[in-house]
Every structure is written in C-alpha cells, then in structure tokens.
Protein backbone atom coordinates (compact mmCIF):
# COMPACT_ATOMS: atom_id res chain seq x y z
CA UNK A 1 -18.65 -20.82 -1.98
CA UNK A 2 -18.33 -18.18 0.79
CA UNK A 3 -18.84 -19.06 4.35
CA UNK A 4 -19.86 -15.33 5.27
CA UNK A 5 -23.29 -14.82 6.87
CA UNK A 6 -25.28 -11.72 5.51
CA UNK A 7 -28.56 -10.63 7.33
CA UNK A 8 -31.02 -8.76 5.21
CA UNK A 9 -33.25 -6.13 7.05
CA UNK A 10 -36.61 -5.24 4.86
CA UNK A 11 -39.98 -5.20 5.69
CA UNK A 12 -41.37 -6.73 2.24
CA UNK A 13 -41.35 -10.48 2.46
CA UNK A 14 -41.32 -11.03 -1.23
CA UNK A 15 -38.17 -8.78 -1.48
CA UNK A 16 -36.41 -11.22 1.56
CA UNK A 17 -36.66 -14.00 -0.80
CA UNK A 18 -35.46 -11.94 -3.92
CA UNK A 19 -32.47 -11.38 -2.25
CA UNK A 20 -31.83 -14.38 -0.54
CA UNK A 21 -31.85 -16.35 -3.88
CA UNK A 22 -29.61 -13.95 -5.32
CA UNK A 23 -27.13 -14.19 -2.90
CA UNK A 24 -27.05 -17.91 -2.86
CA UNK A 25 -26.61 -18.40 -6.43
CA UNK A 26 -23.77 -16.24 -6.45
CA UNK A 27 -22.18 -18.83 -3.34
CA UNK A 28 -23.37 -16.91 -0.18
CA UNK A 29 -25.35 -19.59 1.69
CA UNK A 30 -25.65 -18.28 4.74
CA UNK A 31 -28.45 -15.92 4.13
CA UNK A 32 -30.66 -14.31 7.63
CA UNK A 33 -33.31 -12.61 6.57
CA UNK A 34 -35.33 -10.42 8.91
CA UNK A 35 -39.08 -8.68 8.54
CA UNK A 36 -39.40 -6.81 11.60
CA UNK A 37 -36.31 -4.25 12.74
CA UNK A 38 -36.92 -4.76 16.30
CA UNK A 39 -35.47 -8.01 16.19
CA UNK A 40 -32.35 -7.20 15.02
CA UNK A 41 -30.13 -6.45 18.17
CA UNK A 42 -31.39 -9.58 19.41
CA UNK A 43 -30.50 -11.28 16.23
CA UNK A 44 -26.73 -9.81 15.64
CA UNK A 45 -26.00 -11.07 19.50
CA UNK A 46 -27.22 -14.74 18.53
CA UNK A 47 -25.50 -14.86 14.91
CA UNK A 48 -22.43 -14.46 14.18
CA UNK A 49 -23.22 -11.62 11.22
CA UNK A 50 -20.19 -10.55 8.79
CA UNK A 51 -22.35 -8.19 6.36
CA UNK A 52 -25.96 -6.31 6.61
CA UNK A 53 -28.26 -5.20 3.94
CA UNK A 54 -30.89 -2.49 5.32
CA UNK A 55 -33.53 -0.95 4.62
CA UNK A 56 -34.49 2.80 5.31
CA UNK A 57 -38.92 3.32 5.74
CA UNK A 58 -40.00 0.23 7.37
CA UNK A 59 -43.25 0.20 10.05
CA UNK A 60 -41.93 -0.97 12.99
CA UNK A 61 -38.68 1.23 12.99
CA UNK A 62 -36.83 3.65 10.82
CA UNK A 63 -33.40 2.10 9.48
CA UNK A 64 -31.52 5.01 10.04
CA UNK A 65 -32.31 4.93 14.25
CA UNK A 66 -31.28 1.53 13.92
CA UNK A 67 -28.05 1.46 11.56
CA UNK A 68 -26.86 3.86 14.84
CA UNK A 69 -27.95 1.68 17.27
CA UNK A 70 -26.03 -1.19 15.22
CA UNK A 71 -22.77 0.93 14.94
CA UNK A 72 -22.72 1.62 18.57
CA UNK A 73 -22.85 -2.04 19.87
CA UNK A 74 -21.34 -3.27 16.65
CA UNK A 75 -18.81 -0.47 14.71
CA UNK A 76 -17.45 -3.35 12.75
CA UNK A 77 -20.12 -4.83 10.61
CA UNK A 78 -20.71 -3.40 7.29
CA UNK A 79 -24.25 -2.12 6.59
CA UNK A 80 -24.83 -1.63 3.05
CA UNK A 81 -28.30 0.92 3.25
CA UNK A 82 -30.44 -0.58 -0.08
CA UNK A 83 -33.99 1.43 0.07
CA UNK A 84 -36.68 2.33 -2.36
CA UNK A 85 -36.23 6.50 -1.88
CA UNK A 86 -33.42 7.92 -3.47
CA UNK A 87 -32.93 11.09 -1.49
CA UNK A 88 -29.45 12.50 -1.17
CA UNK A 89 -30.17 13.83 2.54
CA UNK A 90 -30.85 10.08 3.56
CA UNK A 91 -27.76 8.80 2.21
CA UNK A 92 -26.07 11.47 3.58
CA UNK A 93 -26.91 11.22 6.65
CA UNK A 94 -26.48 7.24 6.37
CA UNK A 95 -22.82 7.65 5.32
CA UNK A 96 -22.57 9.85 8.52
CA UNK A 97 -24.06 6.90 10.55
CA UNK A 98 -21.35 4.62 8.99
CA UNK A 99 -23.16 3.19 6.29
CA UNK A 100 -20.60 1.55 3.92
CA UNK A 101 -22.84 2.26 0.87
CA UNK A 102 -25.92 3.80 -0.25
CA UNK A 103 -27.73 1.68 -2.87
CA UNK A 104 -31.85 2.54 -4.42
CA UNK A 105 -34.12 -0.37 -5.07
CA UNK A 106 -33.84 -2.16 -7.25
CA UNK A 107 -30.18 -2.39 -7.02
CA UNK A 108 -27.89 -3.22 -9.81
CA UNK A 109 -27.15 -6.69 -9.37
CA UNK A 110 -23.59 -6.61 -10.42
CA UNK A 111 -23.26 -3.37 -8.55
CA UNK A 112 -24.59 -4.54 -5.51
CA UNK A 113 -22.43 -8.27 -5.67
CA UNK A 114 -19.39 -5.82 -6.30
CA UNK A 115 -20.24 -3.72 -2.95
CA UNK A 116 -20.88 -6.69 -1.03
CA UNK A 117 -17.61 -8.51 -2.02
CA UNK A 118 -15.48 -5.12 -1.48
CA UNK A 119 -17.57 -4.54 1.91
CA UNK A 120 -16.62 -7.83 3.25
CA UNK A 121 -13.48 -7.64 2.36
CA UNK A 122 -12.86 -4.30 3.74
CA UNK A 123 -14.17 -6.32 7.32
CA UNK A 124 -10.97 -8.87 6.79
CA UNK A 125 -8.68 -6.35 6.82
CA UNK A 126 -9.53 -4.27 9.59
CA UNK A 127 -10.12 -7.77 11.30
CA UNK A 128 -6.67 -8.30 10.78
CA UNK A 129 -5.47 -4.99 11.34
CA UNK A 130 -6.95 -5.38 14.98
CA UNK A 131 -5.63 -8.79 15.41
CA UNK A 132 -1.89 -7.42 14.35
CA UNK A 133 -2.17 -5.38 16.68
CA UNK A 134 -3.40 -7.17 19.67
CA UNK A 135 -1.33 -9.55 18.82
CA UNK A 136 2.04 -6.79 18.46
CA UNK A 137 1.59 -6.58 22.36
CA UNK A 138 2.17 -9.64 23.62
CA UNK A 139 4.74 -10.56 20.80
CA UNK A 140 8.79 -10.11 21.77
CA UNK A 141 10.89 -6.94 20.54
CA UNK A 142 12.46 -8.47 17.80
CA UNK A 143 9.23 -8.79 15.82
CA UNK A 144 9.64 -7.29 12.68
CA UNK A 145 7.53 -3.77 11.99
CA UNK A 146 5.97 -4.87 9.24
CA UNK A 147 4.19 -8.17 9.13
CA UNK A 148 1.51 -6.53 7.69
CA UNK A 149 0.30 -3.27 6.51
CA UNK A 150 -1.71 -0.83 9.05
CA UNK A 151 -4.14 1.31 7.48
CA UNK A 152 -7.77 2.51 7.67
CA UNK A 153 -7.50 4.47 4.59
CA UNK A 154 -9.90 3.90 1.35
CA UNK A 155 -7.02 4.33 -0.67
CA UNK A 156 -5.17 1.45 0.48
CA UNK A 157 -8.30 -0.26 0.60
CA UNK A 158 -8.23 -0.06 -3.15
CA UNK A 159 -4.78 -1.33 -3.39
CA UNK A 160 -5.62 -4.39 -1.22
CA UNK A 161 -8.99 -4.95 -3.85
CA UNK A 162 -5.95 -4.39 -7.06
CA UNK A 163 -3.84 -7.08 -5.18
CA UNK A 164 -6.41 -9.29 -4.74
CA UNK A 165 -7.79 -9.13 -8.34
CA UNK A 166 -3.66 -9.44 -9.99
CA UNK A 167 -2.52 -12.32 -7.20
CA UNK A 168 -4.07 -15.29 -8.42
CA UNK A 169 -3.14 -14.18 -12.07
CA UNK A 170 0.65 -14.74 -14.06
CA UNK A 171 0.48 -11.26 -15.44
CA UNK A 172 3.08 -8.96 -15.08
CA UNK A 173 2.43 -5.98 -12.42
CA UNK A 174 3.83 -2.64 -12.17
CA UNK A 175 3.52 -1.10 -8.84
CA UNK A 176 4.43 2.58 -8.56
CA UNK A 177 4.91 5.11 -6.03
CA UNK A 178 7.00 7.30 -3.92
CA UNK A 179 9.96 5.82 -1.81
CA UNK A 180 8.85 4.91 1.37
CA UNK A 181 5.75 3.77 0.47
CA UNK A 182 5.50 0.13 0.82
CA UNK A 183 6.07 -0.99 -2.63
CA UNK A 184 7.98 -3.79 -1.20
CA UNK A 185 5.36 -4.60 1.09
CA UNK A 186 2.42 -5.03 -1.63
CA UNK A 187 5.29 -7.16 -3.99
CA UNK A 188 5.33 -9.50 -1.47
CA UNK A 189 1.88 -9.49 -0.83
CA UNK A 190 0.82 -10.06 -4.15
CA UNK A 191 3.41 -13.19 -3.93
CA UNK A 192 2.24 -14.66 -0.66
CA UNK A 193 -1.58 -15.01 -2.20
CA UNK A 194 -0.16 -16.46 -5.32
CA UNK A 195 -0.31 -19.69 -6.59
CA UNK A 196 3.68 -19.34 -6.61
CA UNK A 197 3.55 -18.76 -2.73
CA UNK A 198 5.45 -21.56 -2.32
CA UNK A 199 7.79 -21.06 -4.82
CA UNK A 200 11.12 -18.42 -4.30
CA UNK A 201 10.48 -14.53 -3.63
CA UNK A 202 13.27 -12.77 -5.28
CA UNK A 203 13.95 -9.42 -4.89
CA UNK A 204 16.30 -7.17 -6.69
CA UNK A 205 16.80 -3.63 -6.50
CA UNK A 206 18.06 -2.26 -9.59
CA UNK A 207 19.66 1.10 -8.51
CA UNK A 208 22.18 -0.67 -6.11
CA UNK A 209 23.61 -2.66 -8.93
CA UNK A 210 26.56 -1.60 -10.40
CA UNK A 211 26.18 -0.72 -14.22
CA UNK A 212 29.35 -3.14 -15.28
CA UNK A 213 27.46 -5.97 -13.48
CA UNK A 214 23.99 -5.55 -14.56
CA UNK A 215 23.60 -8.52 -16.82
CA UNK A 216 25.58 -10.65 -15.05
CA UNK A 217 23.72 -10.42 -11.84
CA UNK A 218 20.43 -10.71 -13.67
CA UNK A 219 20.99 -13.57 -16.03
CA UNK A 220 24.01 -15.15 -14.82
CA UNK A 221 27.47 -16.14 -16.87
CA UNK A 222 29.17 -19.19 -17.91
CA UNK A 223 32.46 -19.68 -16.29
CA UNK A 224 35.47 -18.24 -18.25
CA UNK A 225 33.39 -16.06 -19.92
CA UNK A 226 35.56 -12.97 -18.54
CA UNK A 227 38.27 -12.55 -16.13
CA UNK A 228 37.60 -13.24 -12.98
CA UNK A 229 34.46 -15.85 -13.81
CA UNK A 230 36.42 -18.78 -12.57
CA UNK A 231 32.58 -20.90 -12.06
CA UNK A 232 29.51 -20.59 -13.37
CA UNK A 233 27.30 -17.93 -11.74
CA UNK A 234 23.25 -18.41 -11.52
CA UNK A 235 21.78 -15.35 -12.12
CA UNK A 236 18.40 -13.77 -10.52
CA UNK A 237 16.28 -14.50 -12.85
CA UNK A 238 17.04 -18.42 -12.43
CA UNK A 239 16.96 -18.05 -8.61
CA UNK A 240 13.29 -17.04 -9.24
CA UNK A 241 12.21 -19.88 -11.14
CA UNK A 242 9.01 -21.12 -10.12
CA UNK A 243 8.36 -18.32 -8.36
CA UNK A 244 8.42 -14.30 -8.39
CA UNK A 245 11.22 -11.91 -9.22
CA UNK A 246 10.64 -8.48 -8.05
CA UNK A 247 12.58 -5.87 -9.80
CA UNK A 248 12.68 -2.98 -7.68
CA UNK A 249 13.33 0.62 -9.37
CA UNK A 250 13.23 -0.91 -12.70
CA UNK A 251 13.25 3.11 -13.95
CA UNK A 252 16.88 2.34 -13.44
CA UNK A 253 17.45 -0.63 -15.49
CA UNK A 254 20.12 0.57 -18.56
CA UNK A 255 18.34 1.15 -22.08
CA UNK A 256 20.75 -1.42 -23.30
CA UNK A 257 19.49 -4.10 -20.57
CA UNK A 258 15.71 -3.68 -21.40
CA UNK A 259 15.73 -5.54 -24.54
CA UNK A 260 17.09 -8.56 -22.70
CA UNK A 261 14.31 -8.09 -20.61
CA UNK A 262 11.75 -7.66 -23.12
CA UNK A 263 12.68 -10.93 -24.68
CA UNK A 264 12.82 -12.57 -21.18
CA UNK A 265 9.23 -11.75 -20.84
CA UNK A 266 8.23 -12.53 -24.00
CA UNK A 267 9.80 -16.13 -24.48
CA UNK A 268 9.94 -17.12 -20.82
CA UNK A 269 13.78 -17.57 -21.23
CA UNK A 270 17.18 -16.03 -20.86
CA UNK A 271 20.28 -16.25 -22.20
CA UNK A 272 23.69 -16.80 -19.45
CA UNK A 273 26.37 -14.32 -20.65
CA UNK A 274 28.91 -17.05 -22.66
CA UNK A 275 26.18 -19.57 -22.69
CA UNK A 276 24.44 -19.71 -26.73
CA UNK A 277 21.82 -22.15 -25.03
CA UNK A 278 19.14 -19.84 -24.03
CA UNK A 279 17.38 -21.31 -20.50
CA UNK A 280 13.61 -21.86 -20.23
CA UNK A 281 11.94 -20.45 -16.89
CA UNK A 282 8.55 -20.05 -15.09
CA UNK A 283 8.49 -16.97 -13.07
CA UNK A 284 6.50 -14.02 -12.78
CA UNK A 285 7.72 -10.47 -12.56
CA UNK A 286 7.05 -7.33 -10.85
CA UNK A 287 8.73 -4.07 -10.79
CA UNK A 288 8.23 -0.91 -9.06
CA UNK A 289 9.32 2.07 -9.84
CA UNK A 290 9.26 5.82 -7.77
CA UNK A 291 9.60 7.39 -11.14
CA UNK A 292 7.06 8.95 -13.69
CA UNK A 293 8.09 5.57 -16.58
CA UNK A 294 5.72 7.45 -19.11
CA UNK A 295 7.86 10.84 -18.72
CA UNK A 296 10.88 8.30 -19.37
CA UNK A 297 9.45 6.58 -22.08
CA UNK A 298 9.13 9.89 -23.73
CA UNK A 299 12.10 11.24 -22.98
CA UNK A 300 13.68 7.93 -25.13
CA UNK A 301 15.57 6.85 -21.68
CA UNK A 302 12.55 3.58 -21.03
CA UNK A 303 10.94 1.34 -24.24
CA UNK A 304 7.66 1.84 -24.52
CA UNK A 305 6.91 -1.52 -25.37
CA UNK A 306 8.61 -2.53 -22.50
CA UNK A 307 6.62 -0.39 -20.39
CA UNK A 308 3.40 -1.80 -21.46
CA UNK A 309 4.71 -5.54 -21.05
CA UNK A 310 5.33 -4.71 -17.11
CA UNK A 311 2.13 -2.88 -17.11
CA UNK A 312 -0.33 -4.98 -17.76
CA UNK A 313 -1.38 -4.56 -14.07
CA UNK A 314 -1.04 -1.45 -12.21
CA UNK A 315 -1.16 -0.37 -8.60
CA UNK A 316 -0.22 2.73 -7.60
CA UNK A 317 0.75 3.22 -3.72
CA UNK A 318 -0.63 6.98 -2.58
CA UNK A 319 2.09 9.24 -0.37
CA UNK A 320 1.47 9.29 3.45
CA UNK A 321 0.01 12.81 3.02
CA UNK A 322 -3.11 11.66 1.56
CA UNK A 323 -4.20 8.67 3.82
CA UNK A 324 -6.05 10.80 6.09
CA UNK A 325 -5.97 9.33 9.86
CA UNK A 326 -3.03 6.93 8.64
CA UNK A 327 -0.70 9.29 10.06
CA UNK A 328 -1.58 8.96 13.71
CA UNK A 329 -3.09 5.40 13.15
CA UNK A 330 0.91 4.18 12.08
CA UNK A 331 2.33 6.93 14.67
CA UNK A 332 0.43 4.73 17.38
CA UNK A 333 1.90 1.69 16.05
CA UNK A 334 5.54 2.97 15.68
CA UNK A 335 5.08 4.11 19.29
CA UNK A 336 4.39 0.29 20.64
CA UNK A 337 7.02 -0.70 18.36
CA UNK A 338 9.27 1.28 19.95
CA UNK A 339 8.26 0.94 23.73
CA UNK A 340 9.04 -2.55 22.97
CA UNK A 341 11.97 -2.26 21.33
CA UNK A 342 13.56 0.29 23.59
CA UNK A 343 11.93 -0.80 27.03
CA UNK A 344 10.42 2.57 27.64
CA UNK A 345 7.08 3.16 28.90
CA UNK A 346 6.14 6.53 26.49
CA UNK A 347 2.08 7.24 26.73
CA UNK A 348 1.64 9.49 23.50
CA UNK A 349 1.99 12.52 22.13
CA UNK A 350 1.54 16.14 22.79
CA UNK A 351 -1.05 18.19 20.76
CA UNK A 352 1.97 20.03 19.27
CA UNK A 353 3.14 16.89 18.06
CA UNK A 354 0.13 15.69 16.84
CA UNK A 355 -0.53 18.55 14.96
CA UNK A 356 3.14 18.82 13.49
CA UNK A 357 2.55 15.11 12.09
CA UNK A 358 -0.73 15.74 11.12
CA UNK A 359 0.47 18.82 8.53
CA UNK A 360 4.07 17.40 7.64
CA UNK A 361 4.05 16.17 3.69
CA UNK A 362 6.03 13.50 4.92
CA UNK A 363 8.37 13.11 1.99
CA UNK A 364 10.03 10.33 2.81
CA UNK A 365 6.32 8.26 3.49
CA UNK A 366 5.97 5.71 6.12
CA UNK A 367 9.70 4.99 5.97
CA UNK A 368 10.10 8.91 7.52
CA UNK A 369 7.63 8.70 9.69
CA UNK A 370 8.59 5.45 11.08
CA UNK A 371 12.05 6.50 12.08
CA UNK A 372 10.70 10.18 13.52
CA UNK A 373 8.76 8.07 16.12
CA UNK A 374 11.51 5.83 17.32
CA UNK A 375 13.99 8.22 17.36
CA UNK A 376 11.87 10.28 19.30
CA UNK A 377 10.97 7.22 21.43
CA UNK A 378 14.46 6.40 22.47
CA UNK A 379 14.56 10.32 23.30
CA UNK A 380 11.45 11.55 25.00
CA UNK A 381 11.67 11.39 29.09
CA UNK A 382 10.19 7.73 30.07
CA UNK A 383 6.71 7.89 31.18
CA UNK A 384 5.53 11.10 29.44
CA UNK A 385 4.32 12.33 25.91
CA UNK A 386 6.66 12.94 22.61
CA UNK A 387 7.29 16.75 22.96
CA UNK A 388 8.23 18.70 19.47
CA UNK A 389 11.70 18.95 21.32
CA UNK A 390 12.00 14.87 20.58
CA UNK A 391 11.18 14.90 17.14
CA UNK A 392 13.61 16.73 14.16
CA UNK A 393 12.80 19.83 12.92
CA UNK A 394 9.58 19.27 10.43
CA UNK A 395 8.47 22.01 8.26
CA UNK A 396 5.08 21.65 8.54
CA UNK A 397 2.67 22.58 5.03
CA UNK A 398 1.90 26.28 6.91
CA UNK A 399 5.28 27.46 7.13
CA UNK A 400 6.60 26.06 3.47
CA UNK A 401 3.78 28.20 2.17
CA UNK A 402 5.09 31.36 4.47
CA UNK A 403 8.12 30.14 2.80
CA UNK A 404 6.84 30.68 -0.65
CA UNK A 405 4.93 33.40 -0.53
CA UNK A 406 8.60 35.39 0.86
CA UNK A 407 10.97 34.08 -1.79
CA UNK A 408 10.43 33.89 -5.11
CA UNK A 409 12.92 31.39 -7.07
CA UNK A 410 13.21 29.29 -9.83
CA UNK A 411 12.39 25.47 -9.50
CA UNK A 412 16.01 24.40 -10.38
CA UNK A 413 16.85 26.79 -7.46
CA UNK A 414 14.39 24.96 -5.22
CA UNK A 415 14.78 21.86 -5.88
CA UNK A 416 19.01 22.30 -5.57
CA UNK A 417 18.37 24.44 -2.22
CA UNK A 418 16.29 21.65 -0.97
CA UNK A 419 18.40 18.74 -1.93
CA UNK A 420 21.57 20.60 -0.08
CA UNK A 421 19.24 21.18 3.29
CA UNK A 422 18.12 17.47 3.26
CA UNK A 423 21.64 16.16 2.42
CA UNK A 424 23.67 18.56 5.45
CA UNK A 425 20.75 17.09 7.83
CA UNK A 426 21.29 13.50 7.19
CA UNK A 427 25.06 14.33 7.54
CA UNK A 428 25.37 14.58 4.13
CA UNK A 429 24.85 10.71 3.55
CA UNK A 430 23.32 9.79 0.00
CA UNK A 431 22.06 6.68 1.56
CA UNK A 432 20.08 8.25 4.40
CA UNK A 433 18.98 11.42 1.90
CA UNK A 434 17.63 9.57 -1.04
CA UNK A 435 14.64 7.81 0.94
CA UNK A 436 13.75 11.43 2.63
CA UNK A 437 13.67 13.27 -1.11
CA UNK A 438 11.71 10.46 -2.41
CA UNK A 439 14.31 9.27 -5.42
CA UNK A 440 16.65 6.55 -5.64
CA UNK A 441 20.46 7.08 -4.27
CA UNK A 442 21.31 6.79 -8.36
CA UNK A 443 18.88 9.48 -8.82
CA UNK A 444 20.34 11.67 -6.20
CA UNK A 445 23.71 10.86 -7.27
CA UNK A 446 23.08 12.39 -10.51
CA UNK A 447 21.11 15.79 -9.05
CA UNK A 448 24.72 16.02 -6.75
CA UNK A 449 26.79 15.76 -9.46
CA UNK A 450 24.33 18.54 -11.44
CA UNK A 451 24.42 20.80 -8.93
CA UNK A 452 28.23 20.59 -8.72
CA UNK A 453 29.08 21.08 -12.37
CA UNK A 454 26.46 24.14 -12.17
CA UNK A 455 28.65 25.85 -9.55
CA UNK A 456 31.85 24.98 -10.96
CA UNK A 457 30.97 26.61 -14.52
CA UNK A 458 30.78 30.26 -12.39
C-alpha cells in the first residue's frame, strides 16, 4: 500500500473513475480526481499532491497552459501528460514544459504503473537531495561529504531504480565503473535498504592486498598453519556473516583465488587455510570492478563462470562527463563543503571556471572534481569567486583535440606520455595517480613497470 496522493486532471468523468480504480487496486488509495482544470491551483494548495496525471484538450482550459502554470508555483511535482492525440509537437512541447512523460490514451497499463512508480520515485530523491542539502548548512564541518549521493542526472536516476529493484533481493551484484565514481557509495546503498541492513557491511578492496596474503585475509587460517600464525585468524568473509561483503576491484582477485570464490558462492561456505572443516555462512556479495571483466574473461586472466555468478545483477555507474548539470550541481556542493570546512566565505565561480569544469573529461570522476574545488577553496582570496588561477591546470576537451589534430602517435605512445604527465603532477605518487587515470594503483603499477622495461630494452 502506498501512501502517495495522485490527482488526475481529465475532463471525461467515466475516464476519472477508470483510473481511479486502477490505481487503487494496484495500492494507491489516495486518488483526487478533478473534471474541470480551473480548479486545480486551488486544489494542489489544499492537498498535499505527490504525482499528477493530465490531460491535454479539455473545455475549460488547455493542459499545456496549465502544466506551466503548475511548474511555476510547483517545479517539483511530477506531471505525467496522458491524452487522446498522439502528436509529437504536443509532447514536445510538454517535455519542454517539464512534463515527466508523454503517454496516448489508452495507456498501457503496465507502462503507465511503471512511469508512475519511477516518477514518484524520482520526487524522493530530489526530495532528499534538497533536504541534504538544507540540511549540509546548518550541520558542523566534520560532516562527512558523502551521506548521500547529489545528482539530478537521469542516469543516476536509473542506477537508484537498479538499486532499488537488487536491494531487497540475495543475488549477487556487480557494479562497474570508472574510479571515482561512487561504486562504494551505491555498495553501501544497496546494503542499507537490505534486509541485511542490520547485519555487518564489509568492505574489502582487493588491489591493496598483498598477493602472499590473499587467502588468508579472505577466508581466514587456523593457528599454526604457517609461521608466524601463532592464533587463529577470522577471515572477511566470516566478518560478513549475516550481512554483506563488498569486494572492491574484484578484476584483481588472482586466477588461482577465484575458484575459492566460486565455490564460496556456490555452497555458502569456506574453507580456513589449515582448517578441513569447511564453515557455513549467510552473506551476500558484491564486487565492483573499474575494469572491462568480459575483455578479462577473454583474455583467460577472469573465469567466466565466475563472472556470470557475480553478475547476476548489474549496475553500471556513468563517468562525470556524461551527467550533464552534475558537474556544477556537485561543484556547488563541494564549495559549501569546503566553506565549512575551511571557514572561508567563497561566493562561486568565475565564468572561466565554470566553463573549464563544464568541458574537463574529468578522469578521475567525482573523486577529481571533489578535491579541485577544495583545493581551490582553501586557495581562492576569501570573499570572491574561484579564478582559473585557483584551480590546477585542466586540459579542457577543446585543447586535447588541438592536441590531436598536431601530433600524430601511436596509442602505446599516448597512453605512456599521459601516464608520465599525470604521475610528475601528483609528485609522482602511485597512490594519488591511480584515482586521476581511472585504474587501480596495481594496474598502474604494472603500466610503470611496462613503460620502464620498454626504455631499458633501447
């Protein structure tokens, strides 16, 4: 049962009713219906309306004048636009208005269910977004800068609907994507609206563990099994039980390792190293991984039926680039973050700037951009805009393709060029370069010691 109110806006009386019943079979029932479009302002102060259905040609008023009206008293209510004429002007032009979706009579059933469950939930989050960050001004420094992801991109919009859909399941979840983009963030999420929320969160990032200690961090070891294993060790996999391990950069997991895991999944048990008792658990497991698993797969370095046993959900997190407006939106926030942090009083940015973030690729994601804008914070003069000079040198997409179009090189000779300019800015520190080029420090670690043998050979 869903305690969201929905007005429907239609002229035909008989079609009110349709709806209405429809809606509260399927658990809606707080259903307003409405005949006559001039009521509606009134009606929207009085109720408290999450979702509208609308109609276009009615007598009294045409539902495009008054979707407008609507979005400029009320920009946060959904209108789903559901009308008899199926012109692609009109729904153009609704979209325009703000429409959230364009639907002809009669409507799909399922289709329209699915738009009103993905419209309403689309409301929650922005909700939230909005209370975050109302709330991220009157909060103290130390508040951590991400409590929750900020976003008004339909991408993530889809990876909050994927989350939502694989939370309340025990299926296994893969969750790829470039470093830097949250895939920590949407681990935990998928955790916290679990039924093992209350259970342990274990996370585990696979490219910081030393290869000689793999299994014994994962599945533990009986004491006296080796030198040096003077007591018993619990691995991580036990530490999760009854809850969640998340196996961050499982790309780098040893071939040798991933039939352990294989079995782990399969039989819900493991096996201590020393111990011939294997020991039963309840967990659930996802990975992530910044690296293409199928290339891998084929390239014999990842099993593929491994692969497919993590995968039976996937989410894949886009790259900063492509969430539109989620540049400036998460620029914004990183700015209050860091007035707060810092005690500064910084009131924006200059076009310059604005344009600079606006066409950097941003390889390092939200990570990057997040340090950019409180570095630049903690140097801009107090009391006026960011200026390009308090920001690093960012090539923006323009000038790599003047770039380009002047040199032409192989991709082994770009990619090593590249991977030497990144690593002499970040002081040549693996730890600090890895996040910016998007791979793991094992990753770069491997390019480094490429490019090295390639120059030593001449």
């Amino acid at each position: 049962m869903y305690s969201n109110k929905i007005l429907v806006v239609d002229d035909e009386t008989s079609y009110l009713e349709l709806i209405k019943g429809l809606l509260e079979d399927e658990g809606y029932p707080q259903v307003v219906t409405e005949n006559n479009p001039l009521n509606v302002l009134s009606l929207i102060e009085k109720e408290d309306i999450d979702l509208i259905l609308l109609d276009i040609y009615m007598p009294q008023m045409n539902g495009l004048n008054l979707l407008e009206k609507i979005y400029a008293q009320h920009p946060t209510i959904p209108v789903i636009v559901v009308t008899a004429v199926n012109e692609v002007q009109i729904a153009l032009k609704a979209i325009k208005l703000g429409a959230y979706e364009f639907i002809t009579k009669p409507p799909d059933t399922d289709r329209l269910l699915l738009t009103i469950k993905r419209a309403l939930g689309t409301k929650l989050l922005v909700t939230e977004r909005d209370s975050l960050r109302k709330a991220l001004s009157e909060e103290e420094p130390e508040r951590k800068i991400f409590s929750d992801i900020i976003t008004d991109s339909a991408l993530m919009f889809k990876v909050f609907e994927l989350v939502e859909i694989f939370a309340p399941t025990n299926e296994t979840v893969l969750i790829a994507g470039e470093t830097g983009t949250g895939k920590d963030l949407i681990a935990k999420k998928i955790h916290d609206i679990s039924p093992r929320r209350n259970g342990p969160f274990v996370v585990v990032n696979l490219a910081s563990i030393s290869s000689s200690l793999f299994e014994s961090e994962l599945f533990g070891h009986k004491k006296g099994t080796f030198t040096g294993a003077s007591e018993d060790k619990l691995g991580y996999f036990e530490a999760a039980n009854g809850g969640t391990i998340f196996l961050d950069e499982i790309g780098e997991l040893p071939l040798e390792l991933q039939g352990k895991l294989l079995r782990t999944i399969q039989y819900n048990e493991i096996s201590r190293i020393g111990d011939p008792k294997p020991t039963k658990l309840d967990i659930r497991i996802i990975s992530a991984t910044n690296r293409n698993l199928l290339e891998a797969v084929n390239n014999k370095e990842f099993r593929a039926d491994l692969y497919y046993r993590l995968n039976r959900g996937y989410i894949h997190l886009p790259p900063l680039r492509r969430r539109g407006d989620d540049i400036l939106i998460l620029a914004d926030y990183f700015l209050e973050i860091g007035n707060k942090t810092y005690d500064r009083h910084i009131i924006g940015f200059s076009e310059q700037v604005i344009h600079d973030l606006r066409t950097y690729d941003f390889p390092g994601n939200v990570r990057e951009l997040e340090n950019i804008i409180l570095n630049a914070v903690a140097l801009a003069s107090n009391g006026q805009y960011i200026q390009s000079i308090d920001i690093p040198k960012i090539s923006t997409r323009e000038e790599v393709r003047a770039i380009e179009t002047g040199k032409l090189t192989t991709l082994d000779d770009a990619i090593e060029e590249h991977v030497l300019y990144v690593m002499n800015r970040m002081g040549n520190s693996i730890q600090k370069s890895a996040p910016v080029l998007g791979v793991s420090e094992r990753t770069l670690q491997r390019r480094l010691k490429k490019i090295r043998d390639k120059h030593s050979q001449k």
